[in-house]
Protein backbone atom coordinates (compact mmCIF):
# COMPACT_ATOMS: atom_id res chain seq x y z
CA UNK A 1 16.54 -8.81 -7.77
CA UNK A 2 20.24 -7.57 -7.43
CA UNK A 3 20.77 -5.12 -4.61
CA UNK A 4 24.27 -3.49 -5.34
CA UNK A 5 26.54 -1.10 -3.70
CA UNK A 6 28.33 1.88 -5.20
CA UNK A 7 31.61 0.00 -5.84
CA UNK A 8 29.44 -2.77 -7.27
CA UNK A 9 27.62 -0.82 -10.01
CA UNK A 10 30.69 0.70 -10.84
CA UNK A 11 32.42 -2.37 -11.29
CA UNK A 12 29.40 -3.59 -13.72
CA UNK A 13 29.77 -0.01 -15.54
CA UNK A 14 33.52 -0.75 -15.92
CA UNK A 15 33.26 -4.09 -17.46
CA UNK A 16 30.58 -3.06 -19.65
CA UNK A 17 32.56 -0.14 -21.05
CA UNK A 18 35.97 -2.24 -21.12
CA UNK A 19 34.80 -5.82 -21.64
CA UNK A 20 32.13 -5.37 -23.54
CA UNK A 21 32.22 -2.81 -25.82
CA UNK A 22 29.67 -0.34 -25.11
CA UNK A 23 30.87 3.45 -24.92
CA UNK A 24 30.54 5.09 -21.53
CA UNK A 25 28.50 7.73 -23.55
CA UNK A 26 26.11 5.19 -24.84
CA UNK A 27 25.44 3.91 -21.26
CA UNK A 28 24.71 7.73 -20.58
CA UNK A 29 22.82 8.02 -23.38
CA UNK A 30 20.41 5.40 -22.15
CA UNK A 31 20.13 6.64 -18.52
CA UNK A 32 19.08 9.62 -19.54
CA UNK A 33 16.81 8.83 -21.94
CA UNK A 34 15.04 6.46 -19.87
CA UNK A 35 14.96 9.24 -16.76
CA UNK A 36 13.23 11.33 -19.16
CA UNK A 37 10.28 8.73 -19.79
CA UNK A 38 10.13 8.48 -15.86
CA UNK A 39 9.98 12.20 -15.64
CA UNK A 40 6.88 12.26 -18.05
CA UNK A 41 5.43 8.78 -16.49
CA UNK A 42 5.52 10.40 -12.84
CA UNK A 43 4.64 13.89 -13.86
CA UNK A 44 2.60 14.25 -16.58
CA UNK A 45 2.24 17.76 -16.01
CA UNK A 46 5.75 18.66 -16.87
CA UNK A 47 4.28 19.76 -20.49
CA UNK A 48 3.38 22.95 -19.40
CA UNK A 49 5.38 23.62 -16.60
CA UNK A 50 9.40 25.13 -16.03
CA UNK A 51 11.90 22.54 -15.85
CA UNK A 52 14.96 22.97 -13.74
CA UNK A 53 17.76 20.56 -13.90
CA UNK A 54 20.19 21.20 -10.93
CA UNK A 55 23.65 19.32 -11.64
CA UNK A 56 27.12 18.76 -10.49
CA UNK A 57 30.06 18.11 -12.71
CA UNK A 58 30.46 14.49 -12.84
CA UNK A 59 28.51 11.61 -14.30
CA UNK A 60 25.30 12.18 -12.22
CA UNK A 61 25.28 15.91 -14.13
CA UNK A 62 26.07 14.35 -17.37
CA UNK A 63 23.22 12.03 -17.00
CA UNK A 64 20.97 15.50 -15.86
CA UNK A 65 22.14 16.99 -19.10
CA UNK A 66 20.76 14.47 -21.50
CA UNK A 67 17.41 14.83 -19.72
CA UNK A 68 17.72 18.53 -20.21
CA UNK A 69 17.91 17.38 -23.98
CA UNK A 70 15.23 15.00 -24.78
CA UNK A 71 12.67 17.35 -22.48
CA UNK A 72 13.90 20.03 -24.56
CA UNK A 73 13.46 18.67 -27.62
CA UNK A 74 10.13 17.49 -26.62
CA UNK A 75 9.22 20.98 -26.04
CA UNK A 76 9.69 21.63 -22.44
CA UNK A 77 11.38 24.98 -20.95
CA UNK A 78 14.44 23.67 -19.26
CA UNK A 79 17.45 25.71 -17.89
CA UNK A 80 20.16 23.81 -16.24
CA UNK A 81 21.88 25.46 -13.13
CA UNK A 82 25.42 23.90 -13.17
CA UNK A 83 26.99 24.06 -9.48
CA UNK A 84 30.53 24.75 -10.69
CA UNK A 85 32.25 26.36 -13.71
CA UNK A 86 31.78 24.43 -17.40
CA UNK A 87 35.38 24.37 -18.09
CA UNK A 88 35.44 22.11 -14.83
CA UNK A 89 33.10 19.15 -16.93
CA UNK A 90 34.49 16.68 -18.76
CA UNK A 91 34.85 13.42 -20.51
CA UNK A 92 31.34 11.96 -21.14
CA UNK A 93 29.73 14.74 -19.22
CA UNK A 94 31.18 17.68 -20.95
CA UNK A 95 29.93 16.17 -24.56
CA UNK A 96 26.37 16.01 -23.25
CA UNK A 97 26.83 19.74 -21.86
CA UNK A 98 28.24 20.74 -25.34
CA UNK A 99 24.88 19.85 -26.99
CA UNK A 100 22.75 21.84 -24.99
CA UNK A 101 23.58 25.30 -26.25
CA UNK A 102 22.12 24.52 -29.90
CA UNK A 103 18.85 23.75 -28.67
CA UNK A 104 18.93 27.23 -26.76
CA UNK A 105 19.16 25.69 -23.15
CA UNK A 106 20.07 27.45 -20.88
CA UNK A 107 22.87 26.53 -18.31
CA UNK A 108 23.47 28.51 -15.30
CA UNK A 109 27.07 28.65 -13.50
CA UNK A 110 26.87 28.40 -9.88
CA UNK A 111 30.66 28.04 -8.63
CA UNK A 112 30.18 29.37 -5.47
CA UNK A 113 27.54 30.70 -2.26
CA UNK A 114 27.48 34.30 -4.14
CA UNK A 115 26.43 32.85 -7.37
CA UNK A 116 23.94 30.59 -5.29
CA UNK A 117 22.54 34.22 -3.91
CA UNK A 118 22.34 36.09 -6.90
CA UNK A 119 20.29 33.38 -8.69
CA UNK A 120 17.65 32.24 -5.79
CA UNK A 121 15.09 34.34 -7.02
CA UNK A 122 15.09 32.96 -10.51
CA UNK A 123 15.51 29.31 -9.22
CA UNK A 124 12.49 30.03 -7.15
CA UNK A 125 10.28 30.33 -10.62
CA UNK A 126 11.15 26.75 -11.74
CA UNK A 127 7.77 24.29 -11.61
CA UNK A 128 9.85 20.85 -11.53
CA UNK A 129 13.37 20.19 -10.60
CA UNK A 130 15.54 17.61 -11.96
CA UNK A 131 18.68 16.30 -8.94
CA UNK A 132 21.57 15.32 -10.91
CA UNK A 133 24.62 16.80 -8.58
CA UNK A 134 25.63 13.53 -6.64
CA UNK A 135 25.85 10.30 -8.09
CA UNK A 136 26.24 7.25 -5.93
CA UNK A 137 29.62 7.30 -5.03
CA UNK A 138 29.24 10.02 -2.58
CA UNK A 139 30.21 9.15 0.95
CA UNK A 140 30.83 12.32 2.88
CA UNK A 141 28.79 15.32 3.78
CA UNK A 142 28.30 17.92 1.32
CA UNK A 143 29.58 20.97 2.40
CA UNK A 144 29.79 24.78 1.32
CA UNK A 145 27.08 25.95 -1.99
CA UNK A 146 26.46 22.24 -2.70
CA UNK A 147 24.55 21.71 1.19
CA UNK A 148 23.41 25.49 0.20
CA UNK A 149 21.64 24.88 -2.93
CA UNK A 150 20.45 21.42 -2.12
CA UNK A 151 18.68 22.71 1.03
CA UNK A 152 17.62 25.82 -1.22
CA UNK A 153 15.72 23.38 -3.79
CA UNK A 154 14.08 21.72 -0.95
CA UNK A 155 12.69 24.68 0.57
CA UNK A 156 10.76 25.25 -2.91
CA UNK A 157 8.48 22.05 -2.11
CA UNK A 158 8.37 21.61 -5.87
CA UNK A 159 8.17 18.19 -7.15
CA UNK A 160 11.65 16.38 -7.97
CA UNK A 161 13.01 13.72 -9.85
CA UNK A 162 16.59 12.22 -8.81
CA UNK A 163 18.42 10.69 -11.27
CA UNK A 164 19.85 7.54 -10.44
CA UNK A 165 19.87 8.42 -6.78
CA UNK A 166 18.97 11.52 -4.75
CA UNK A 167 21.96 13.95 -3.91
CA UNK A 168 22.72 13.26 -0.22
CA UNK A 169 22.07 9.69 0.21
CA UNK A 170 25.28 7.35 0.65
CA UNK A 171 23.98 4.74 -1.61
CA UNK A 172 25.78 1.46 0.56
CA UNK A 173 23.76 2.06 3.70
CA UNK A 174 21.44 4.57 3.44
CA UNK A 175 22.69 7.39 5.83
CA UNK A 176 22.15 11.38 4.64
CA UNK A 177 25.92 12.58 4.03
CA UNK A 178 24.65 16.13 6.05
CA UNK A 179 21.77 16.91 3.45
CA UNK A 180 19.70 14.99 0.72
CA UNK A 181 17.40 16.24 -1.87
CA UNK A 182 14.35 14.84 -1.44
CA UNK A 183 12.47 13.47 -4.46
CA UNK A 184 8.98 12.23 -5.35
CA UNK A 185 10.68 9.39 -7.49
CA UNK A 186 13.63 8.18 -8.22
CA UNK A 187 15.32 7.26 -11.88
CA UNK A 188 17.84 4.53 -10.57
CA UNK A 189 19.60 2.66 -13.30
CA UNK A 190 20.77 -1.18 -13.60
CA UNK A 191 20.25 -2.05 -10.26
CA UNK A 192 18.39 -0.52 -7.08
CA UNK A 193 20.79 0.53 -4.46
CA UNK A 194 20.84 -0.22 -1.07
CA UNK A 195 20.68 3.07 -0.01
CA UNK A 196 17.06 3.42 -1.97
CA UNK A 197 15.54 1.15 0.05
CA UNK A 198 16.77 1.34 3.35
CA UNK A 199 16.02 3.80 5.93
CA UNK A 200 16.36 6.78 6.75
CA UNK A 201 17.53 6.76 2.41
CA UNK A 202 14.33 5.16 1.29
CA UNK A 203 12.43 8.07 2.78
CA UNK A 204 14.49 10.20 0.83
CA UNK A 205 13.72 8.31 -2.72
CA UNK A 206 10.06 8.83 -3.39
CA UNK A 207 8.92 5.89 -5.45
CA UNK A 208 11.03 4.10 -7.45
CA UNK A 209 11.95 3.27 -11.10
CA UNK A 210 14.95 1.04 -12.53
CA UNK A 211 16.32 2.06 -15.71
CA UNK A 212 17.88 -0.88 -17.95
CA UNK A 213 20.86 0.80 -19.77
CA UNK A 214 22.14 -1.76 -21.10
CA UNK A 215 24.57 -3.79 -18.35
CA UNK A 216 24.59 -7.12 -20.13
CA UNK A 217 23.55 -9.69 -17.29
CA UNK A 218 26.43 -12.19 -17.42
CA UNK A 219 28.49 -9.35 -16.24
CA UNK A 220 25.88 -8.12 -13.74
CA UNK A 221 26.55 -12.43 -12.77
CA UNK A 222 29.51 -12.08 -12.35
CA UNK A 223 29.64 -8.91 -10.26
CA UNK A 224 27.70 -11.18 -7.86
CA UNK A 225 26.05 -8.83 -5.66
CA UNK A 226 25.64 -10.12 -2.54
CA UNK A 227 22.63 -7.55 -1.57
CA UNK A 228 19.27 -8.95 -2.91
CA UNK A 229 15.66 -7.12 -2.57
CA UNK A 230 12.81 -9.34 -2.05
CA UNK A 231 10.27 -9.16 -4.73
CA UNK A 232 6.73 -11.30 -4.80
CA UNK A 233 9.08 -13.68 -7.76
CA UNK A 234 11.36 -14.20 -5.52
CA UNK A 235 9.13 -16.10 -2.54
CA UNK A 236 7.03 -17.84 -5.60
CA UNK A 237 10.43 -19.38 -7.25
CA UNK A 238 10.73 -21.19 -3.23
CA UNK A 239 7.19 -22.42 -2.61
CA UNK A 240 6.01 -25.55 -3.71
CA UNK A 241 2.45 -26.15 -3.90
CA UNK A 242 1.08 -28.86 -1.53
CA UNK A 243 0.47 -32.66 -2.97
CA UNK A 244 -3.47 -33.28 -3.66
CA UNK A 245 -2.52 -36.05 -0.57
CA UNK A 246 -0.39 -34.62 1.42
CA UNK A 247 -1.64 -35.18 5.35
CA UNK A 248 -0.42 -33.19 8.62
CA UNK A 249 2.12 -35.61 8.70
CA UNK A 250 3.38 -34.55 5.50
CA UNK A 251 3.28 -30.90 6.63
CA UNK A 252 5.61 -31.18 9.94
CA UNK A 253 5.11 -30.69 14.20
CA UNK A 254 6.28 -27.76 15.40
CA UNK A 255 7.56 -27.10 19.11
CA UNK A 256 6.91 -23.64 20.68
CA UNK A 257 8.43 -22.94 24.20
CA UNK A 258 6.87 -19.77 25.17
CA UNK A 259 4.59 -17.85 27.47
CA UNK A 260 5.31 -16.73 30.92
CA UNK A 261 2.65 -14.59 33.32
CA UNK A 262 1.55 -11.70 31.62
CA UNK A 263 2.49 -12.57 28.16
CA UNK A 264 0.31 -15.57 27.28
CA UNK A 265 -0.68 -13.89 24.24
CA UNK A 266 2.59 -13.95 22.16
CA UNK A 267 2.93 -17.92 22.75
CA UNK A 268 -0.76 -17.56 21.78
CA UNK A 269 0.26 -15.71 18.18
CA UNK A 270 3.40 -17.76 17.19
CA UNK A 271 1.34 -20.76 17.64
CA UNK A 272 -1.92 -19.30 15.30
CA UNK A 273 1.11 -17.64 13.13
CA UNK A 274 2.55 -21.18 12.41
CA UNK A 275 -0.61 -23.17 11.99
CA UNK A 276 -1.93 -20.00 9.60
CA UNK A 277 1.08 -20.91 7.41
CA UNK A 278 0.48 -24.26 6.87
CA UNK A 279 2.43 -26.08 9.83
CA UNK A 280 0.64 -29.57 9.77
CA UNK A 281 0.85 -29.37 13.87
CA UNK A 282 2.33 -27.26 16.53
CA UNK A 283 2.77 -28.40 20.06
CA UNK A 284 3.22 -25.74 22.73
CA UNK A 285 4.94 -25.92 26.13
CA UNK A 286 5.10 -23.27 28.46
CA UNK A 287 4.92 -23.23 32.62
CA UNK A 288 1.93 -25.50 34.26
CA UNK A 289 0.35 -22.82 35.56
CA UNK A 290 -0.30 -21.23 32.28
CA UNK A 291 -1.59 -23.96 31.16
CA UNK A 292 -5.48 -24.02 31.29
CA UNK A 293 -5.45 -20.62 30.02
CA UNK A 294 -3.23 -21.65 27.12
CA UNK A 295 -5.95 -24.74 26.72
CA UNK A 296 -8.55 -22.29 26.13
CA UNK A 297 -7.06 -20.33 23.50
CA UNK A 298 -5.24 -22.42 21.46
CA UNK A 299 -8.21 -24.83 19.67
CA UNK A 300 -6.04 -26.19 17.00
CA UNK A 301 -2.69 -26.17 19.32
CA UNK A 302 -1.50 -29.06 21.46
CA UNK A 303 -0.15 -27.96 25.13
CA UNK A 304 2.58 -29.32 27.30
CA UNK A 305 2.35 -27.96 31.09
CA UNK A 306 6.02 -27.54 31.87
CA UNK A 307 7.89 -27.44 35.28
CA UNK A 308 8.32 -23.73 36.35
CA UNK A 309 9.58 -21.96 38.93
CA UNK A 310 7.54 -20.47 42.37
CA UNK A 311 7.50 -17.41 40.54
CA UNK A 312 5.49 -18.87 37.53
CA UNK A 313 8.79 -18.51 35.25
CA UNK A 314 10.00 -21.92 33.38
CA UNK A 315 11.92 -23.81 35.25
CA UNK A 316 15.45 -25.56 34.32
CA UNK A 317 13.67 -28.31 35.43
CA UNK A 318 11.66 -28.58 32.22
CA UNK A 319 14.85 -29.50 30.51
CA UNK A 320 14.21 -33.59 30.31
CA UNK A 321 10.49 -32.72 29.30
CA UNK A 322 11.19 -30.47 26.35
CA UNK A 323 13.98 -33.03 25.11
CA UNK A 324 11.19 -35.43 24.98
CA UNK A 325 9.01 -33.52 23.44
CA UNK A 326 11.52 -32.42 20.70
CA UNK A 327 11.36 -36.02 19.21
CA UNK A 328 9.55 -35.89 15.71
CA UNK A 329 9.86 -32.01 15.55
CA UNK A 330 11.29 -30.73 12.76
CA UNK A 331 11.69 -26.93 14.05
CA UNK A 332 12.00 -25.41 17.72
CA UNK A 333 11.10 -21.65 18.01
CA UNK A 334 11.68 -20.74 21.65
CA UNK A 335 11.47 -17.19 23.19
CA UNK A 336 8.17 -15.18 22.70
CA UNK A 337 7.35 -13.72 25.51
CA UNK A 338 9.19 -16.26 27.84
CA UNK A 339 10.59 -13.98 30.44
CA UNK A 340 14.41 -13.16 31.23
CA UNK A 341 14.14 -14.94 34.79
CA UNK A 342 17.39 -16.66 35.64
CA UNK A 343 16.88 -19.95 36.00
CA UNK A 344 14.63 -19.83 32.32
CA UNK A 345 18.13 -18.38 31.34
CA UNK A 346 19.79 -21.70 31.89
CA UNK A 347 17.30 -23.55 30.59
CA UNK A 348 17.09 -21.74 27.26
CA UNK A 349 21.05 -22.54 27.19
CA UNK A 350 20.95 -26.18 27.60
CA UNK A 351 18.16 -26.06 24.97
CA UNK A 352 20.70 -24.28 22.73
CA UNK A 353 23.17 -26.71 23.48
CA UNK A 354 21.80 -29.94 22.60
CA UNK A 355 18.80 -29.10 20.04
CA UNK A 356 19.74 -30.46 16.61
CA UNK A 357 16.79 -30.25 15.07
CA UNK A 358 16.30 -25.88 13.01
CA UNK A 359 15.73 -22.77 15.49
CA UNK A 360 13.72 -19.61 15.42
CA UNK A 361 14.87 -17.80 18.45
CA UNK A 362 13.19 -14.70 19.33
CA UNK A 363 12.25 -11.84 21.78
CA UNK A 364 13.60 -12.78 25.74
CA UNK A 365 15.24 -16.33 23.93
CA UNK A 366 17.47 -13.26 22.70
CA UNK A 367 17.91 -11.48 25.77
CA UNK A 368 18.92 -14.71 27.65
CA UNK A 369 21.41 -15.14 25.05
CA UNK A 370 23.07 -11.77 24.91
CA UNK A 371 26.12 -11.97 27.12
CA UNK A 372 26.72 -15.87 25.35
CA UNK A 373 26.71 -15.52 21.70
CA UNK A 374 29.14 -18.23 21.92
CA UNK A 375 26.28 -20.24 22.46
CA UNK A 376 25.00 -19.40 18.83
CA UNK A 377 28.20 -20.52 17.37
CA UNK A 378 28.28 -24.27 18.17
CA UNK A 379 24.46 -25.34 18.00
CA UNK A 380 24.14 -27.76 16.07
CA UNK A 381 21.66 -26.91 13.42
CA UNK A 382 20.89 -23.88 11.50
CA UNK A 383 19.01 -21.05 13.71
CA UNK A 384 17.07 -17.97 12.53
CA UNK A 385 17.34 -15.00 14.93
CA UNK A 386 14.37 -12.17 15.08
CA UNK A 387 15.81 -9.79 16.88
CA UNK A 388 14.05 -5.87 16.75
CA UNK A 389 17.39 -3.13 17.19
CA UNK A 390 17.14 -2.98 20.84
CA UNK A 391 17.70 -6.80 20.95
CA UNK A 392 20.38 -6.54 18.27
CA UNK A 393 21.91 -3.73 20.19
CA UNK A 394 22.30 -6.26 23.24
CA UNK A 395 23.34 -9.64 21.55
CA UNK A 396 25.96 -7.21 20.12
CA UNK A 397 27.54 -4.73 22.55
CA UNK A 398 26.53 -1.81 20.39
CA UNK A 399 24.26 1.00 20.71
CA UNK A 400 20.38 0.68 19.48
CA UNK A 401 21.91 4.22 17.20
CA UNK A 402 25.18 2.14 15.73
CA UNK A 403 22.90 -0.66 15.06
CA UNK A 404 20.29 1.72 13.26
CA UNK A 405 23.62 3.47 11.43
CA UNK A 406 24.06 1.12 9.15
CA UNK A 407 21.60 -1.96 9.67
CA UNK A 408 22.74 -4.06 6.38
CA UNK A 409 26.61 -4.49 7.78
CA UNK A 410 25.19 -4.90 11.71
CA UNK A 411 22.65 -7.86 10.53
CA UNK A 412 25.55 -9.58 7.85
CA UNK A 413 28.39 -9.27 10.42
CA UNK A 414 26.68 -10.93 13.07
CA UNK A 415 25.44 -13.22 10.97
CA UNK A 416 28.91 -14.05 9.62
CA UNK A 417 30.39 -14.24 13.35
CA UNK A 418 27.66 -16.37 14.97
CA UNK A 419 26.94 -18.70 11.84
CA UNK A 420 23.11 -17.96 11.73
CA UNK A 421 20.33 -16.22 9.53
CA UNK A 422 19.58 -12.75 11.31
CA UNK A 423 16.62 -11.42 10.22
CA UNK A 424 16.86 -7.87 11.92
CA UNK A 425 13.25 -6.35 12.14
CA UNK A 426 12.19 -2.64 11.62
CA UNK A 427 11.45 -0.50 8.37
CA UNK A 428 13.00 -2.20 5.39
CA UNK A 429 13.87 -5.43 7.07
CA UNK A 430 17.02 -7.04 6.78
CA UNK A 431 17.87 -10.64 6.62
CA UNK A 432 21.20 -12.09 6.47
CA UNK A 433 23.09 -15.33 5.67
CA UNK A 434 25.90 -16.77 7.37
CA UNK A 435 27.76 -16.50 3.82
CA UNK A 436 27.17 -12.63 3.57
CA UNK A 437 24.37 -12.85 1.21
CA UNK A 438 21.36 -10.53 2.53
CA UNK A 439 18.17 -9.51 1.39
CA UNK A 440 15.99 -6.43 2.28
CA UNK A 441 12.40 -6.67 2.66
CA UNK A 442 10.30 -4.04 0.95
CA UNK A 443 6.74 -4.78 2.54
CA UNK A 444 4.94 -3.46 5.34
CA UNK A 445 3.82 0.09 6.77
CA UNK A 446 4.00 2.38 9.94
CA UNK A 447 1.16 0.40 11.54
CA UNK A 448 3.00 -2.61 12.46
CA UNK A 449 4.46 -0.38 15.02
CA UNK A 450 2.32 -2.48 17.82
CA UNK A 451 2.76 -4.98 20.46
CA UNK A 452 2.60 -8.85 19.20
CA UNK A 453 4.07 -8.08 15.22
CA UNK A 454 7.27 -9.92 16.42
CA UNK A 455 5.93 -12.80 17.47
CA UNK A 456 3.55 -13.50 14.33
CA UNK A 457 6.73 -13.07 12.34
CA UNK A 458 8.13 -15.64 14.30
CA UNK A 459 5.14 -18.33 13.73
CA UNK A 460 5.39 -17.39 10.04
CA UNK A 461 8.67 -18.65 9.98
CA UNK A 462 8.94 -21.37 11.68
CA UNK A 463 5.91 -22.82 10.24
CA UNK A 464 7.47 -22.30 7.14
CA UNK A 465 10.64 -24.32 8.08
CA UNK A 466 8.34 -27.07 10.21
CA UNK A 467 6.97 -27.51 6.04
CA UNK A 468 10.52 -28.38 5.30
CA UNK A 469 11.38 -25.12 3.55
CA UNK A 470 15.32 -24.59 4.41
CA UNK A 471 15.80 -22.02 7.18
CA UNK A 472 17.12 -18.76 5.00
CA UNK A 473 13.97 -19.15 2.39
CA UNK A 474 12.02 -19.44 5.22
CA UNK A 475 13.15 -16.14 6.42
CA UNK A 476 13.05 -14.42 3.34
CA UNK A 477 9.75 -15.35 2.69
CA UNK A 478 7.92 -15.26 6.23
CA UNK A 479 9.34 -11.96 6.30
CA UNK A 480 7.62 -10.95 2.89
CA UNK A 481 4.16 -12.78 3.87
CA UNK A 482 4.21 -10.72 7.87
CA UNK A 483 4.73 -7.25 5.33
CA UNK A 484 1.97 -8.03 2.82
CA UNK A 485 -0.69 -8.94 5.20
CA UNK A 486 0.16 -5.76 6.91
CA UNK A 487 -0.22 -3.82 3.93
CA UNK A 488 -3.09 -5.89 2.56
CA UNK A 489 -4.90 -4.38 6.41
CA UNK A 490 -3.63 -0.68 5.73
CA UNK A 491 -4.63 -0.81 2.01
CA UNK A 492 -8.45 -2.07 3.55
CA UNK A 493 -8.68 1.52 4.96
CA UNK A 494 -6.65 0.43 8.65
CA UNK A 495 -3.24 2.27 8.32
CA UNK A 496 -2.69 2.46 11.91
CA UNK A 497 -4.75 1.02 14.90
CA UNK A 498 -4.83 -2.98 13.42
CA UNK A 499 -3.51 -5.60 15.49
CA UNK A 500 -1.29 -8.16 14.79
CA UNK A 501 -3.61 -10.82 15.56
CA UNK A 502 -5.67 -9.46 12.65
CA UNK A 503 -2.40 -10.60 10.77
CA UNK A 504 -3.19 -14.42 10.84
CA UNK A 505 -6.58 -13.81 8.48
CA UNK A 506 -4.08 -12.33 5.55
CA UNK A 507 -1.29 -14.60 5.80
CA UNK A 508 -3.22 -17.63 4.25
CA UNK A 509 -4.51 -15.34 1.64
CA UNK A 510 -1.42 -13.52 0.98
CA UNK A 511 0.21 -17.07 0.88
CA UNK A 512 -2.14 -18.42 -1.88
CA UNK A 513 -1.34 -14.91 -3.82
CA UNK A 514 1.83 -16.09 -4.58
CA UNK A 515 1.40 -19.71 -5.05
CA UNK A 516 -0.99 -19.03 -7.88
């Protein structure tokens, strides 16, 4: 599903108006109307109860105003408070405005903090509130009785619908321009935003509706949004189901290098993670003297004992083994709880350097990078990097906040500059292409908050790619399977407190969800 900005939905709206044919009024006409259904849908109530509708001047109000319409004509006591003077509406707006009078709505002007003041105890009656003040071009922090009355609504706690996209929110990245209305859904129309359903914006939406008003899709096409939000279509249209004969051989060998003291149990996961994914075999190699632990563990894995150093850590030395053991692999994923010891440093770079078969690079393979990103941009074959913020936040030189700021342009930047697939981790994932394209994740929950999630996620994928899926679809989707079995654990009754070795159960079943 398209993802757009602000400058791309207004581009669509353009051409549709221009191009097309179809009145700027009529497009209107239909968000509206279908905000209104959404308003009943999510709040069935709303029959008996006060309707507010709370709107600015532009577009966004003139959208508010023909929901003030259809829920009064459907019976509903609606006032509309108007945050500036009527004479300052026009164009499409002002003709939806002119048509509430007749059916004895009334709309309240609120041009400034003393008309904001004077009217708070009347506002304070209304059951239901409608947010139509900002659309989604807004990019700077509302200031003066806007902030005032915005912060006023929310300090009702009544329930709210936001039409098209809640006042506060730049829609492009998702950051609160000072103060955002905060809804219990969210009427968006044509396209979801980015904004909607990244954080700290998606917290801001309440759940979610799009509204088709009519944006023909050859011109949505050719808008070519380069945004995209997963959906459960999207990872079905890129899996294949398996041949009634396929064999292990069929299915690929994957080669982990992972483990150090301490942290044999995220080598232990990204093996499980792979083989739980389908990964015909997966060959681990991590120092010697992890290596009868490892043994133990790992049933269905095959283990290397690598040279290491007197400290335990992997040793450069292991270079000439790895190389050998890289012949017949079709994916490396190298990193998971590895260690940042130096020599393992230089190791990890000759690896870099000479691997030509696809990378997942993760955790400390990411810290022993950061410093040489020039390394990224001349391997050899296509590399998926997992990094969480903090790890972004050193591969990058920024801060773990700028990262955080606006994680869509951090993730496709870097992507762009290094020529790999970033799939930066956290709330809303985001995974991005080397040719801009990115997609947002919108699975998992708070509980994944826990040691080890990483490092499943990074078995998911590479298994996916050791199956001969290409490296971005293998993103997208091992991203989308790591969420669902997450949520398929909270929805059992788990929200918090599961581990993510009681991941690898779901991902097999969340994986045959969407093949069938």
């Amino acid at each position: 599903m398209y993802l757009v900005t602000a400058a791309e939905m207004q581009q669509m709206d353009g051409e549709t108006i221009q191009s097309f044919g179809i009145p700027g009024r009529v497009l209107m006409e239909n968000a509206g109307r279908g905000a209104t259904r959404v308003l009943f849908e999510k709040f069935p109530a709303v029959r008996d109860k006060r309707l507010a509708v709370l709107a600015g001047r532009g577009n966004n109000g003139g959208d508010g105003f023909v929901v003030a319409r259809y829920a009064a004509q459907r019976g509903l006591r609606v006032v509309v408070y108007l945050l500036t003077r009527a004479d300052r509406v026009t164009g499409d707006a002002r003709a939806n405005l002119d048509l509430l009078p007749p059916l004895d709505v009334p709309v309240v002007e609120i041009p400034d903090a003393q008309s904001l003041a004077d009217r708070k105890t009347a506002m304070a009656h209304a059951d239901i509130w409608v947010d139509a003040v900002f659309g989604t071009g807004l990019n700077s922090d509302i200031r003066g009785h806007y902030r005032d009355a915005i912060d006023l609504v929310n300090s009702f706690r009544r329930p709210v619908l936001a039409v098209d996209i809640p006042s506060g929110i730049n829609a492009d990245n998702g950051r609160i321009c000072g103060t955002c209305l905060r809804a219990d859904a969210t009427a968006t129309f044509a396209f979801p935003k980015i904004g909607q359903v990244v954080f700290p914006g998606k917290h801001y939406t309440g759940s979610l509706e799009v509204i088709d008003i009519g944006i023909p899709p050859h011109i949505a096409d050719a808008t070519s949004p380069r945004q995209r939000l997963t959906t459960p279509a999207t990872v079905t249209r890129g899996l294949v189901r398996r041949a009634p004969d396929a064999h292990k051989g069929d299915t690929g060998h994957l080669l982990v290098i992972a483990g150090s003291t301490g942290k044999t149990g995220a080598a232990v996961m990204t093996c499980e993670a792979a083989m739980r994914t389908g990964a015909g075999l997966v060959s681990l190699g991590a120092p010697a003297g992890l290596n009868t632990v490892l043994e133990t563990m790992l049933v269905e894995v095959m283990t290397t004992p690598l040279s290491e150093t007197e400290t335990g850590a992997l040793s450069q030395k292991a270079g000439n083994q790895i190389e050998g053991l890289l012949q017949g692999k079709r994916c490396l994923a190298i990193g998971p709880g590895l260690g940042t010891d130096a020599d393992t440093g230089r190791l990890v770079h000759r690896l870099l350097a000479g691997c030509d078969i696809p990378l997942v690079i993760d955790a400390d393979g990411l810290n022993l990078v950061a410093g040489r990103t020039g390394l990224l941009e001349k391997l050899k074959a296509p590399a998926v990097l997992t990094p969480h913020p903090g790890e972004m936040a050193r591969l990058t030189g920024m801060s773990t906040a700028d990262v955080q700021r606006d994680r869509v342009a951090c993730a496709r930047n870097f992507a762009a500059a290094t020529g790999t697939i970033v799939v930066l981790k956290g709330a809303a994932t985001v995974i991005a292409a080397p040719g801009g394209k990115v997609h947002v994740n919108p699975t998992g929950n708070p509980g994944m908050a826990s040691g080890g999630m990483g490092d499943v996620l990074t078995g998911i994928i590479a298994g996916l790619i050791t199956q001969g899926y290409a490296p971005e679809m293998s993103a997208v989707a091992g991203v989308y399977l790591h969420g669902a079995a997450a949520d398929a654990l909270a929805a059992s009754g788990t929200p918090v407190g599961y581990l993510a070795s009681e991941l690898l159960d779901q991902v097999p079943e969340q994986l045959g969800r969407l093949l069938k």
